[in-house]
Protein backbone atom coordinates (compact mmCIF):
# COMPACT_ATOMS: atom_id res chain seq x y z
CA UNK A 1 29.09 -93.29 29.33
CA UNK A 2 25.59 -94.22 29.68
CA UNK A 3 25.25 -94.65 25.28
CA UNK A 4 28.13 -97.51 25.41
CA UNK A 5 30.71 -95.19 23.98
CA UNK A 6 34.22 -94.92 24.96
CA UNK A 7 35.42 -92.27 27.20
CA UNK A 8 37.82 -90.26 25.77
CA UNK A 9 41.06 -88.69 27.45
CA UNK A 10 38.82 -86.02 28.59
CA UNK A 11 36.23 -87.94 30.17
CA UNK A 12 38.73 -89.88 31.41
CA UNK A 13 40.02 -86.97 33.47
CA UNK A 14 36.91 -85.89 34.74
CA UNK A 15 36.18 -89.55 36.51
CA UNK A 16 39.77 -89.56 37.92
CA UNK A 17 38.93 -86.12 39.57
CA UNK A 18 36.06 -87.59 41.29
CA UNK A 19 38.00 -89.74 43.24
CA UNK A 20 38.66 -88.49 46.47
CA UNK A 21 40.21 -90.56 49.47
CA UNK A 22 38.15 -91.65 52.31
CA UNK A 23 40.00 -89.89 54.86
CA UNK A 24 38.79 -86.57 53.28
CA UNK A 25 35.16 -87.18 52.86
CA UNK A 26 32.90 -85.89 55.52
CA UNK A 27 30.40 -87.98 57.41
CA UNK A 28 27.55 -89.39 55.25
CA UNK A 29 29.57 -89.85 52.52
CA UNK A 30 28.60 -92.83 50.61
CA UNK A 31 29.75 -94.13 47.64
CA UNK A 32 32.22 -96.82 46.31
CA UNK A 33 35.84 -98.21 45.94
CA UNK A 34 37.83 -97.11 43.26
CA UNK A 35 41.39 -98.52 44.62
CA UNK A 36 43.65 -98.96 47.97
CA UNK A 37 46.89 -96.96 47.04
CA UNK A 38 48.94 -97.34 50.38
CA UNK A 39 52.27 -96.08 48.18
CA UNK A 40 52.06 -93.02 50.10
CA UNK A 41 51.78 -94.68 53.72
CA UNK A 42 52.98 -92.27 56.68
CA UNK A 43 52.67 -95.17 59.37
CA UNK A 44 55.13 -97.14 61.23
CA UNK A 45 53.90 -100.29 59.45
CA UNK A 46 54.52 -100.89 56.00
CA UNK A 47 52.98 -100.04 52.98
CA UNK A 48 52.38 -103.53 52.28
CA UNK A 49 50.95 -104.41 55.70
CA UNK A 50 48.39 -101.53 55.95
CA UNK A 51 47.55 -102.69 52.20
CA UNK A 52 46.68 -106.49 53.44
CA UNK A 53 44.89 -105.32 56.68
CA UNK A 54 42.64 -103.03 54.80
CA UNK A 55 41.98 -105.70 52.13
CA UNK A 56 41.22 -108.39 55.10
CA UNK A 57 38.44 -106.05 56.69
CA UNK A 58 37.48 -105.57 52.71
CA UNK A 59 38.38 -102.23 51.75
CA UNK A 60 38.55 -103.91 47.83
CA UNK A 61 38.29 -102.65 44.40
CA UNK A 62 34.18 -102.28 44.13
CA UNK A 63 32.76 -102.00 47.58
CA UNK A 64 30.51 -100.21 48.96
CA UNK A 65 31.24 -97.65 51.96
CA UNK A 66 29.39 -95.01 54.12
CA UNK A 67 30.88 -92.98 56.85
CA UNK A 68 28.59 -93.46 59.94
CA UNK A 69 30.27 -91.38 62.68
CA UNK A 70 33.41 -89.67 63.30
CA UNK A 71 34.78 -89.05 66.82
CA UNK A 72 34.90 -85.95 68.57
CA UNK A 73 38.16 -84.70 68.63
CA UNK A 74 39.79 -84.21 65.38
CA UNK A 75 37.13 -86.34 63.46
CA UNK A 76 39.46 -89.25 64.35
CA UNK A 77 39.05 -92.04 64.08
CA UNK A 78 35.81 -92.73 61.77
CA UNK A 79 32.86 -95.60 61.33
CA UNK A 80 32.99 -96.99 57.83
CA UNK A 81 30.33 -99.41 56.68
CA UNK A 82 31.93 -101.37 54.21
CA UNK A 83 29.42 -103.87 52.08
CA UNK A 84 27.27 -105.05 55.47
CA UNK A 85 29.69 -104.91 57.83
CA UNK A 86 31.06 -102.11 60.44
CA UNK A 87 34.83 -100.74 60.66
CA UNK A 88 36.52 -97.85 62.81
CA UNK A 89 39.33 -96.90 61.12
CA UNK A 90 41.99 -93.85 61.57
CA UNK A 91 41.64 -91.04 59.14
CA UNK A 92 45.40 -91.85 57.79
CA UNK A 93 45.02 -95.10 56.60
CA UNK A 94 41.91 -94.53 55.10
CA UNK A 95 43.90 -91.49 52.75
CA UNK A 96 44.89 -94.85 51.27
CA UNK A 97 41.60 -95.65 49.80
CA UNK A 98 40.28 -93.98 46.91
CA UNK A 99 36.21 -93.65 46.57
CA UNK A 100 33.61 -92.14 44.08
């Protein structure tokens, strides 16, 4: 809250619903990283791989990301600017990050 006070349950709830993954937002999106979540992983590679790999190309808690482009067919896979630097990444393992 922009008075310092504590967010109640309610409030609370209302943030949370913000959050939307970054496979789901639409090109131009812009905005930042709430948390990588990979328990729901539907990949060949583990959920604890996928979670390294995205943390090594620095998909952490705080960053700042923009979809540039998506490709033509199927939207897949997508440009992510993450801080300064440029990623493609596939629409599924991006479901695993979580943006406002």
């Amino acid at each position: 809250m922009q008075d310092g006070t504590v967010m109640n349950g309610i409030d609370q709830m209302l943030v949370a619903e913000r959050q939307v993954p970054l496979g789901t937002a639409p090109r131009g999106f812009s905005g930042r990283i709430d948390a990588v979540n990979t328990a729901d992983a539907s990949s060949g590679i583990s959920a604890a791989e996928i979670e390294r790999r995205l943390i090594e190309l620095g998909f952490v808690e705080g960053a700042r990301v923009e979809i540039l482009h998506e490709g033509l067919i199927g939207r897949d896979p997508i440009a992510v600017r993450i801080n300064s630097a440029t990623v493609a990444l596939r629409r599924r393992e991006a479901m695993a990050i979580l943006v406002s």
